[in-house]
C-alpha atoms as a PDB file:
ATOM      1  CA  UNK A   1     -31.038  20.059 -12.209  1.00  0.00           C
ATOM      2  CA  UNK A   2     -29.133  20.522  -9.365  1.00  0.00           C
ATOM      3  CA  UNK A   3     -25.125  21.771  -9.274  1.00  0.00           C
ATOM      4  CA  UNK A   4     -24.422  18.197  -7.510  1.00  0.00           C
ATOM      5  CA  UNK A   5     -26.952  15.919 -10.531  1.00  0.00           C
ATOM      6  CA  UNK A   6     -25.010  17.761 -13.119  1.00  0.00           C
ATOM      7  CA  UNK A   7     -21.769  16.846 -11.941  1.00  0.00           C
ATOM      8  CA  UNK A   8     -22.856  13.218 -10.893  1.00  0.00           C
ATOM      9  CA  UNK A   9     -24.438  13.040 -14.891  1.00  0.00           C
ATOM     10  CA  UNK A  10     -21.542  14.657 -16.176  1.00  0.00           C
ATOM     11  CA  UNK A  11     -18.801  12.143 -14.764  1.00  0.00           C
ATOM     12  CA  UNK A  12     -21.503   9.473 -15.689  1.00  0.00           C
ATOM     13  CA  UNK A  13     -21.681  10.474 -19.323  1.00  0.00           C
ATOM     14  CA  UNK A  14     -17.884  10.333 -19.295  1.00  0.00           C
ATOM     15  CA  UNK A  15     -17.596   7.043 -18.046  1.00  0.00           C
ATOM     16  CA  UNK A  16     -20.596   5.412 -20.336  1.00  0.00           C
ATOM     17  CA  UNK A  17     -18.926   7.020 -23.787  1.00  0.00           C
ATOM     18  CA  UNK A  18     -15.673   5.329 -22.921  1.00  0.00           C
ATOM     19  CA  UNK A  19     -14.039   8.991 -22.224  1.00  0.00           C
ATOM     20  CA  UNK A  20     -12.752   7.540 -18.877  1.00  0.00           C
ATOM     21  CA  UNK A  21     -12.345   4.132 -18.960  1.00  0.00           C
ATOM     22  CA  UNK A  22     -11.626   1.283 -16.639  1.00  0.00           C
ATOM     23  CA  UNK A  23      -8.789   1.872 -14.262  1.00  0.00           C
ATOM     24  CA  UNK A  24      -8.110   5.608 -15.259  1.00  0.00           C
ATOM     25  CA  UNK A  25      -7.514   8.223 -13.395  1.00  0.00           C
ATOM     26  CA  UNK A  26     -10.298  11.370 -13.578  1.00  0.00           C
ATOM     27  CA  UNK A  27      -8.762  14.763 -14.415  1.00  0.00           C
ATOM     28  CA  UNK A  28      -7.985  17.044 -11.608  1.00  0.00           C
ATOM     29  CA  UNK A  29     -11.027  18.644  -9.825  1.00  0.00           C
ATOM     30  CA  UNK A  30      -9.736  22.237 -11.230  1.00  0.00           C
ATOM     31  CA  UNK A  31     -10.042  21.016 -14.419  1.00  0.00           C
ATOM     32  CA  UNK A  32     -13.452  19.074 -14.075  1.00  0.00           C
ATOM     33  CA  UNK A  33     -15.035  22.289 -12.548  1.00  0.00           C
ATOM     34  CA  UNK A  34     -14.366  24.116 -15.210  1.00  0.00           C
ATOM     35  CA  UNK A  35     -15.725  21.298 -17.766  1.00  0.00           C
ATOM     36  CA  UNK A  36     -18.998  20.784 -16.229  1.00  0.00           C
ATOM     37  CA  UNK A  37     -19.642  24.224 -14.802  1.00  0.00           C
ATOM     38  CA  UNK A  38     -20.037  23.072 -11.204  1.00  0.00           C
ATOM     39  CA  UNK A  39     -17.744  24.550  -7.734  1.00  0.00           C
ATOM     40  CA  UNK A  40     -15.628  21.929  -5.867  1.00  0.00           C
ATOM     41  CA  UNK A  41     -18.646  21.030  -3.201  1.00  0.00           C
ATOM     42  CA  UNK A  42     -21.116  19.617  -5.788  1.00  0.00           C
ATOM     43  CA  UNK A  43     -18.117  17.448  -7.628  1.00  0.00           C
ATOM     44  CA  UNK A  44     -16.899  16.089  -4.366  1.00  0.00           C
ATOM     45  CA  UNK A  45     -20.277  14.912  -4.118  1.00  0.00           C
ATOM     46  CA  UNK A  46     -20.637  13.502  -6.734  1.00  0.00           C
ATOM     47  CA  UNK A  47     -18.117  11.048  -6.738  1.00  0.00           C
ATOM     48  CA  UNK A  48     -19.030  10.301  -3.249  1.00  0.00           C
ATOM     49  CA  UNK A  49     -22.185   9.237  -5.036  1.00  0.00           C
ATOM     50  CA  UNK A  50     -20.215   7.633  -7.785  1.00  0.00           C
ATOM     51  CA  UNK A  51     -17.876   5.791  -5.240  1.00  0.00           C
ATOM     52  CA  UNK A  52     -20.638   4.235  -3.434  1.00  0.00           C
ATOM     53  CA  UNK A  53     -21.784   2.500  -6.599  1.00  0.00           C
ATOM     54  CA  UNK A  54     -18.616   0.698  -6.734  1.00  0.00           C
ATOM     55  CA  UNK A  55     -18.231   3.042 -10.199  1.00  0.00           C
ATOM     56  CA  UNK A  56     -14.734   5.058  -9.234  1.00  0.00           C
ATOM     57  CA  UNK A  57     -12.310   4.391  -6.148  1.00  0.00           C
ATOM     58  CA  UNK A  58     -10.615   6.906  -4.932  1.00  0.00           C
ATOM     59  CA  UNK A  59      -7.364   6.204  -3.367  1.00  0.00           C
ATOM     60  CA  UNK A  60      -5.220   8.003  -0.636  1.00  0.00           C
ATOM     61  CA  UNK A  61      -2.728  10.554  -1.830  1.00  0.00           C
ATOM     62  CA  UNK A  62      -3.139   9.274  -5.748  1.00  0.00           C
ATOM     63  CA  UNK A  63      -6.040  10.164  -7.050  1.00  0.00           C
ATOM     64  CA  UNK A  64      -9.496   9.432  -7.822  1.00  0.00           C
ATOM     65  CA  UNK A  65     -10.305   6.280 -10.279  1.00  0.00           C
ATOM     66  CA  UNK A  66     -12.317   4.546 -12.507  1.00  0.00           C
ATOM     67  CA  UNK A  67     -12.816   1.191 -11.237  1.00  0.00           C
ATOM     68  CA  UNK A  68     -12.793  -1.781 -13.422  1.00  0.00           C
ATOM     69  CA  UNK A  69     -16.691  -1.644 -13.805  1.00  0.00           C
ATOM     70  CA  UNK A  70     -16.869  -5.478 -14.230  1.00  0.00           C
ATOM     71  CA  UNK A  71     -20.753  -6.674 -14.236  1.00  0.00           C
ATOM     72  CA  UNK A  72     -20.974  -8.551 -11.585  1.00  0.00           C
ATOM     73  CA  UNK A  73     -19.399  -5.618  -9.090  1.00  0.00           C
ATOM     74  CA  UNK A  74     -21.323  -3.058 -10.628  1.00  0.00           C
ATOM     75  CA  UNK A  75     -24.667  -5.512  -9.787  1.00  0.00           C
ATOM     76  CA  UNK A  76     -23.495  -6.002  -6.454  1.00  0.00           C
ATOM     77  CA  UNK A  77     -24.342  -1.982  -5.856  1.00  0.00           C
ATOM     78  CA  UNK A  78     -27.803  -2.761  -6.044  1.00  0.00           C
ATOM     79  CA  UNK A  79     -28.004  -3.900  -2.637  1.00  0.00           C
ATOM     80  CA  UNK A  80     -27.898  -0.633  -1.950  1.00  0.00           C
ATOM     81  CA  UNK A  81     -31.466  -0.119  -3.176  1.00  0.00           C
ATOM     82  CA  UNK A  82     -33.013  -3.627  -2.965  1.00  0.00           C
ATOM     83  CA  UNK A  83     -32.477  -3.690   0.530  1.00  0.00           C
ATOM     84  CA  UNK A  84     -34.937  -0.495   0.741  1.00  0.00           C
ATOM     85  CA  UNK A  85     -37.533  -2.757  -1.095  1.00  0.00           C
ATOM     86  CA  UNK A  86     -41.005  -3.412   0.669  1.00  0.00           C
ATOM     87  CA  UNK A  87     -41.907  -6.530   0.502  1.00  0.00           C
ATOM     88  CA  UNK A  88     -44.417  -6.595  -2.280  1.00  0.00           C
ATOM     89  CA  UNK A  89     -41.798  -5.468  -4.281  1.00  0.00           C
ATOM     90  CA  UNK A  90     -39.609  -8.543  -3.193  1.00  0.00           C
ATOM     91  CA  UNK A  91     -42.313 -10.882  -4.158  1.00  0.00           C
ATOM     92  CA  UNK A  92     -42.121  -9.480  -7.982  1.00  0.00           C
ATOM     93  CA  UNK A  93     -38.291 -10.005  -8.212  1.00  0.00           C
ATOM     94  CA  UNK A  94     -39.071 -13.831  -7.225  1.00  0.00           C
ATOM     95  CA  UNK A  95     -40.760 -14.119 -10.530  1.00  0.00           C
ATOM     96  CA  UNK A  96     -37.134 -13.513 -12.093  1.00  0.00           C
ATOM     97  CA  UNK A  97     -35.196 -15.154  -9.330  1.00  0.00           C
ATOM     98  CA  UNK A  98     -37.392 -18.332 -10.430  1.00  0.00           C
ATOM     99  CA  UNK A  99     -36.048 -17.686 -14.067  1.00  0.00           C
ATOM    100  CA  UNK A 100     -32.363 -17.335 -12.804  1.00  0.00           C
ATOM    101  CA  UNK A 101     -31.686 -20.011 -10.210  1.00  0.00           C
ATOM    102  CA  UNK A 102     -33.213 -22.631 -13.026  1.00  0.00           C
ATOM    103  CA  UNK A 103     -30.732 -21.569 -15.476  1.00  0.00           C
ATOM    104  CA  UNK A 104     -27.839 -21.277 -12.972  1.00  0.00           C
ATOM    105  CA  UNK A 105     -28.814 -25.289 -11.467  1.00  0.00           C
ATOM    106  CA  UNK A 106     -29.145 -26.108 -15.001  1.00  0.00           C
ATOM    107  CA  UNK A 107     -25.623 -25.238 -16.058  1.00  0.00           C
ATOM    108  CA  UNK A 108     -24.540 -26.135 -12.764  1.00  0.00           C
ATOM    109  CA  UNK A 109     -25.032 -29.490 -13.309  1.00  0.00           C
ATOM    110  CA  UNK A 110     -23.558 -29.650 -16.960  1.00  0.00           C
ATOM    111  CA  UNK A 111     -20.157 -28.465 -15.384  1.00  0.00           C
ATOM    112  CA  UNK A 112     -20.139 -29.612 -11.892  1.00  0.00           C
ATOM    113  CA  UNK A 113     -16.988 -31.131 -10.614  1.00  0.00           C
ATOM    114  CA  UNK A 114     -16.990 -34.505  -7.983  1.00  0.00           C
ATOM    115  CA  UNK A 115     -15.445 -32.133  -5.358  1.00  0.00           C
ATOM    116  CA  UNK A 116     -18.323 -29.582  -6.021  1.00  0.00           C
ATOM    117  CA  UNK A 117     -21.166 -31.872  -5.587  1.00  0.00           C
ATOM    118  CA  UNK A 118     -19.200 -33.227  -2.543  1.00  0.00           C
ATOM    119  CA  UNK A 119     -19.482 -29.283  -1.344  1.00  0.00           C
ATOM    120  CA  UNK A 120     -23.338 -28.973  -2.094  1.00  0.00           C
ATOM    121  CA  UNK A 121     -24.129 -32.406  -0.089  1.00  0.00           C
ATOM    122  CA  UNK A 122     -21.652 -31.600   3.028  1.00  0.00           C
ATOM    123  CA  UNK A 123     -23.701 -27.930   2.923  1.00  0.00           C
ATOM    124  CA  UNK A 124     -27.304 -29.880   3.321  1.00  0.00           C
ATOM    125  CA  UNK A 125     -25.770 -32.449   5.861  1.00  0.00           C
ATOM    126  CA  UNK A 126     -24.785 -29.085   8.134  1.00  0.00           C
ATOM    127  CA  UNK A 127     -28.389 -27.612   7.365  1.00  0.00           C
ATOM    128  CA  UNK A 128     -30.432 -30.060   8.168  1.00  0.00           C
ATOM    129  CA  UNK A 129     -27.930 -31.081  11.516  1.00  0.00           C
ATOM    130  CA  UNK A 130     -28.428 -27.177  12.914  1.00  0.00           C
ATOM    131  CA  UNK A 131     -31.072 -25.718  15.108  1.00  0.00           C
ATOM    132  CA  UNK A 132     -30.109 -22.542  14.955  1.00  0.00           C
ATOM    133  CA  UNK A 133     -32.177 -20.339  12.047  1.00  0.00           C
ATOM    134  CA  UNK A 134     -29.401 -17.925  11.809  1.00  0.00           C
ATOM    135  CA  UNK A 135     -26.768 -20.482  10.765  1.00  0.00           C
ATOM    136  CA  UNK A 136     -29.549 -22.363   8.639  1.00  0.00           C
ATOM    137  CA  UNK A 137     -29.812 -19.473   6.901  1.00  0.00           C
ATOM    138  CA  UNK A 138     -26.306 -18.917   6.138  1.00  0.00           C
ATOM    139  CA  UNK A 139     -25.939 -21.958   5.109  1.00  0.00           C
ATOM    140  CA  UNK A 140     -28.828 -21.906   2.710  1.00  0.00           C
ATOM    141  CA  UNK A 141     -27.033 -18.924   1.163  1.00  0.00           C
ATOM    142  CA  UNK A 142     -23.779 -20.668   0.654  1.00  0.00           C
ATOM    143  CA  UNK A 143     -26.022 -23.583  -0.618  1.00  0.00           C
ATOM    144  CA  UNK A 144     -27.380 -20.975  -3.487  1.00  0.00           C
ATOM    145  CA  UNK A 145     -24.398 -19.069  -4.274  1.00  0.00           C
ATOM    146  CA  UNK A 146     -22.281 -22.082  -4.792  1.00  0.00           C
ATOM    147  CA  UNK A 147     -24.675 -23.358  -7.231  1.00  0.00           C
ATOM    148  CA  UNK A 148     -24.683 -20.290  -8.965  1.00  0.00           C
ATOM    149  CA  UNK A 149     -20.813 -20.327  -9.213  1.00  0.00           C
ATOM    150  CA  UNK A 150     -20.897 -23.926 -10.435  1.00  0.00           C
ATOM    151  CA  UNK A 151     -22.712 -22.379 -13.222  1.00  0.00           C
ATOM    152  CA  UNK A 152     -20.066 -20.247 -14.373  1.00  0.00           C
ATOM    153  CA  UNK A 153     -21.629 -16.553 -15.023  1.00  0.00           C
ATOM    154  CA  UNK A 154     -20.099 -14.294 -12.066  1.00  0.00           C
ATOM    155  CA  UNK A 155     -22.218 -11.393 -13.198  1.00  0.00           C
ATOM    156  CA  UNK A 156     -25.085 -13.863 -12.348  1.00  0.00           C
ATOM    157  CA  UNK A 157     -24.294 -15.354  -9.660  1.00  0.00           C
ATOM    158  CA  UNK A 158     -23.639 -11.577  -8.475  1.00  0.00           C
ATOM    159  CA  UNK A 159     -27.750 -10.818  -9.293  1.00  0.00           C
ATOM    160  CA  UNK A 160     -29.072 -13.705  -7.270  1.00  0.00           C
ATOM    161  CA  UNK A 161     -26.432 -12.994  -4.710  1.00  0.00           C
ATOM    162  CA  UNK A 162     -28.617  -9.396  -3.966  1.00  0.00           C
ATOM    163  CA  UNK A 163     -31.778 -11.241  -4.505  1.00  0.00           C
ATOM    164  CA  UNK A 164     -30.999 -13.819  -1.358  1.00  0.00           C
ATOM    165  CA  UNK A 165     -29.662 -10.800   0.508  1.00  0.00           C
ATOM    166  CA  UNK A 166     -33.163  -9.052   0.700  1.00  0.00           C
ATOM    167  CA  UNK A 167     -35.274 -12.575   1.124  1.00  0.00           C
ATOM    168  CA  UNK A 168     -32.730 -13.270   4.084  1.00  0.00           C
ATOM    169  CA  UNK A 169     -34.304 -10.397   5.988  1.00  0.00           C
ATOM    170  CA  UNK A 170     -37.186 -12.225   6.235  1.00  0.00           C
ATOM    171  CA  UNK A 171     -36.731 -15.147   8.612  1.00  0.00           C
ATOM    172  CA  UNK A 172     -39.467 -17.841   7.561  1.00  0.00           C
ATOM    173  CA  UNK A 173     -38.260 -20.280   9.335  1.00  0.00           C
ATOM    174  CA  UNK A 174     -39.124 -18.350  13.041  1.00  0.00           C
ATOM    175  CA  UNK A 175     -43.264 -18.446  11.625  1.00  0.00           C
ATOM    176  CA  UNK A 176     -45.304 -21.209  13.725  1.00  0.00           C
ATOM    177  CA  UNK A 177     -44.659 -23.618  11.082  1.00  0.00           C
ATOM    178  CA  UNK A 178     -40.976 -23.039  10.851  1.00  0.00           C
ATOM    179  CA  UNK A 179     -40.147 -26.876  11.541  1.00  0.00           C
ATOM    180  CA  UNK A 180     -41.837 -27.515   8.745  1.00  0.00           C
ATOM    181  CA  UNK A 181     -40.973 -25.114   6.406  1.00  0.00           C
ATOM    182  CA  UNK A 182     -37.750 -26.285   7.379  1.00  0.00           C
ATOM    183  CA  UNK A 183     -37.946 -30.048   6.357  1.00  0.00           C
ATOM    184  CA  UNK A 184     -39.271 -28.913   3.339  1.00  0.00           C
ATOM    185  CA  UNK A 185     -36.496 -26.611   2.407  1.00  0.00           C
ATOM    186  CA  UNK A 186     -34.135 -29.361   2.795  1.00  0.00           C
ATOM    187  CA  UNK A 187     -35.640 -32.014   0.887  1.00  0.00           C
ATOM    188  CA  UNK A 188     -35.647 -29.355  -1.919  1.00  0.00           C
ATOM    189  CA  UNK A 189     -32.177 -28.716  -1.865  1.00  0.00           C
ATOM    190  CA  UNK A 190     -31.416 -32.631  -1.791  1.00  0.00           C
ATOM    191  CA  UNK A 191     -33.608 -32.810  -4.912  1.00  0.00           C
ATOM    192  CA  UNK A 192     -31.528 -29.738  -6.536  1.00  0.00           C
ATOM    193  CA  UNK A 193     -27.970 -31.455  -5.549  1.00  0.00           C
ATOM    194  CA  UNK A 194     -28.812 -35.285  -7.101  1.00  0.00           C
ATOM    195  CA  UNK A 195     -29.803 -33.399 -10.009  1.00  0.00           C
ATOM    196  CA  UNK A 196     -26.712 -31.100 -10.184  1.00  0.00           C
ATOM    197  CA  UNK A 197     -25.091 -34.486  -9.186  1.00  0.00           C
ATOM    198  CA  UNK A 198     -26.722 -36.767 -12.003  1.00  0.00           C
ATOM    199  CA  UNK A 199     -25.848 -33.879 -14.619  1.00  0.00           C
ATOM    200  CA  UNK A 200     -29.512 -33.966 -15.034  1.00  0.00           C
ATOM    201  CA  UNK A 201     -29.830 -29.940 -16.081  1.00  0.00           C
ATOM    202  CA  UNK A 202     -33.728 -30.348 -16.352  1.00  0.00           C
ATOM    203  CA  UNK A 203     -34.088 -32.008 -12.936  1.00  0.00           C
ATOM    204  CA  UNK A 204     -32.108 -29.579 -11.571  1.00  0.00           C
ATOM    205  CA  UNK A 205     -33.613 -26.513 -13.135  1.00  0.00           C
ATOM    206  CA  UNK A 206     -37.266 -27.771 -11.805  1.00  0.00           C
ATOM    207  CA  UNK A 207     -36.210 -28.438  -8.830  1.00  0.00           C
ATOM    208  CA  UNK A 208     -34.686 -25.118  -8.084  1.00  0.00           C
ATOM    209  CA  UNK A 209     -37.683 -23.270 -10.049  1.00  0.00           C
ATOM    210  CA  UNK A 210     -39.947 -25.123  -7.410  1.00  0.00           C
ATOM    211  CA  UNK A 211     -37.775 -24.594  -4.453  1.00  0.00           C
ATOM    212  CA  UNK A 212     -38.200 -20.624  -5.132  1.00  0.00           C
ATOM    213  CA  UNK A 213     -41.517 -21.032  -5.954  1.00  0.00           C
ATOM    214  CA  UNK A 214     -42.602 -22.309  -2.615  1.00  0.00           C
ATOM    215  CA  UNK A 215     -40.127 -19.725  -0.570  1.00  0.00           C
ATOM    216  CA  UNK A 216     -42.195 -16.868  -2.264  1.00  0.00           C
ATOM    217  CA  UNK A 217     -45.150 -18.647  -0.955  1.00  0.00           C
ATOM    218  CA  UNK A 218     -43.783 -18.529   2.845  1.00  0.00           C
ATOM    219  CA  UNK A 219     -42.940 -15.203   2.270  1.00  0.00           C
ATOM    220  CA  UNK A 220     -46.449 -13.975   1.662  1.00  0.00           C
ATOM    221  CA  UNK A 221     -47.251 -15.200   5.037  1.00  0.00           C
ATOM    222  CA  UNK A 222     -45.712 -11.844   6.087  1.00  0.00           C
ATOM    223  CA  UNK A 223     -47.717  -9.357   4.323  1.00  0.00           C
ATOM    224  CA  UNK A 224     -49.943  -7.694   6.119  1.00  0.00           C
ATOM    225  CA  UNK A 225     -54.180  -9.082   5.653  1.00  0.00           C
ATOM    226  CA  UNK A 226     -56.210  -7.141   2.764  1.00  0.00           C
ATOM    227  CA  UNK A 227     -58.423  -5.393   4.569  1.00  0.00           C
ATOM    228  CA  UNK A 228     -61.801  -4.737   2.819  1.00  0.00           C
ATOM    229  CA  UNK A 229     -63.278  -1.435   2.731  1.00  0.00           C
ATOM    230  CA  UNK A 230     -65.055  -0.471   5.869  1.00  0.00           C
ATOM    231  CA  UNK A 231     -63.523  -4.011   8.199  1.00  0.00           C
ATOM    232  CA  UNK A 232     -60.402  -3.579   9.019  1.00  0.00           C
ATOM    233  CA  UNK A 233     -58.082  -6.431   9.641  1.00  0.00           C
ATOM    234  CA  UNK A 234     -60.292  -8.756   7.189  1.00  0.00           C
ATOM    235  CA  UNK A 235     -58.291 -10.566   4.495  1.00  0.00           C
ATOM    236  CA  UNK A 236     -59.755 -10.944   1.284  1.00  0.00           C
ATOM    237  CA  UNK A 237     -60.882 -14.303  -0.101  1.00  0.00           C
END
């Protein structure tokens, strides 16, 4: 283990036990040096690592703290590493995004408020009135994430919030058929909204589970053909 792991661990194992918890301030550097055996260098780096995962803040001319390590900030450091992921690793998340964006358009529409279905409805009108994908797909994010905050779990919402972010890189609607794909997006969202609107949590939670469902489909359309062995370039049946 290197000087700059057992420093990152060691901070780690203090934060996890409750040693430091939310909102403290970590003990001097002279002192932490001494406690986990490493030089100045390795610490530093260490809560460099630390502070990129959201996990400590330090702050100018005070100190160096824990932060409030609530769930759905500490999720929201995965984007970090899900936006490294390859695409066939995408299309495996989608099997729990499905799971997710059911449950969230499920309690969504046991909670919803007039004003919030008003919200959902105005966001489809400006979808489907756009030609530009970039602002479709900004919209379609909005779309999702206020659904998710309808439903009422930030940590949640937080999740499927890094699951869009990744997808997003991946602009379906540009493929041939993006016109389409398009038209069929936004009759799937209309079906989502009435039944957020109706308080109908099972139409809602199919209709999202399908809606997801078929944007996994259009993203296959970007991997690459199977080739089999000895012809290149020729997708497997």
């Amino acid at each position: 283990m290197s000087a700059v792991e057992k420093a990152f661990h060691g901070l780690r194992h203090m934060i996890a036990t409750g040693r430091l918890g939310p909102g403290e301030r970590i003990p001097p550097e002279s002192d932490l040096c001494e406690e986990l055996g490493v030089s100045r260098g390795p610490l530093r780096e260490a809560v460099r690592m630390l502070s990129a995962l959201g996990v400590v803040e330090p702050r100018h001319g005070s100190g160096t703290y824990v932060s409030q390590l609530r769930p759905e900030d500490v999720i929201r450091s995965l984007l970090l590493t899900f936006e490294l992921l390859p695409l066939p690793g995408l299309l495996e998340i989608y099997e729990i995004r499905r799971v997710l964006e059911a449950h969230v358009a499920a309690k969504a529409a046991a909670r919803r408020s007039a004003e919030e279905v008003e919200t959902l409805f105005s966001l489809i009108e400006e979808m489907e009135a756009t030609d530009d994908p970039t602002k479709a797909s900004e919209l379609d994010h909005r779309f999702h994430a206020e659904i998710a905050r309808i439903g009422g779990n930030p940590t949640l919402a937080s999740l499927l919030s890094v699951f869009r972010a990744r997808s997003r890189q991946y602009q379906v609607f540009t493929l041939p058929e993006g016109p389409e794909m398009r038209q069929k997006s936004d009759a799937d969202h209309r079906l989502m909204a009435t039944g957020i609107a109706d308080r109908d949590p099972g139409a809602a939670a199919g209709a999202a589970e399908a809606h997801v469902a078929q944007t996994e489909r259009w993203l296959r359309a970007f991997m690459p053909p199977v080739e089999e062995e000895g012809v290149p370039g020729t997708a497997a049946g």
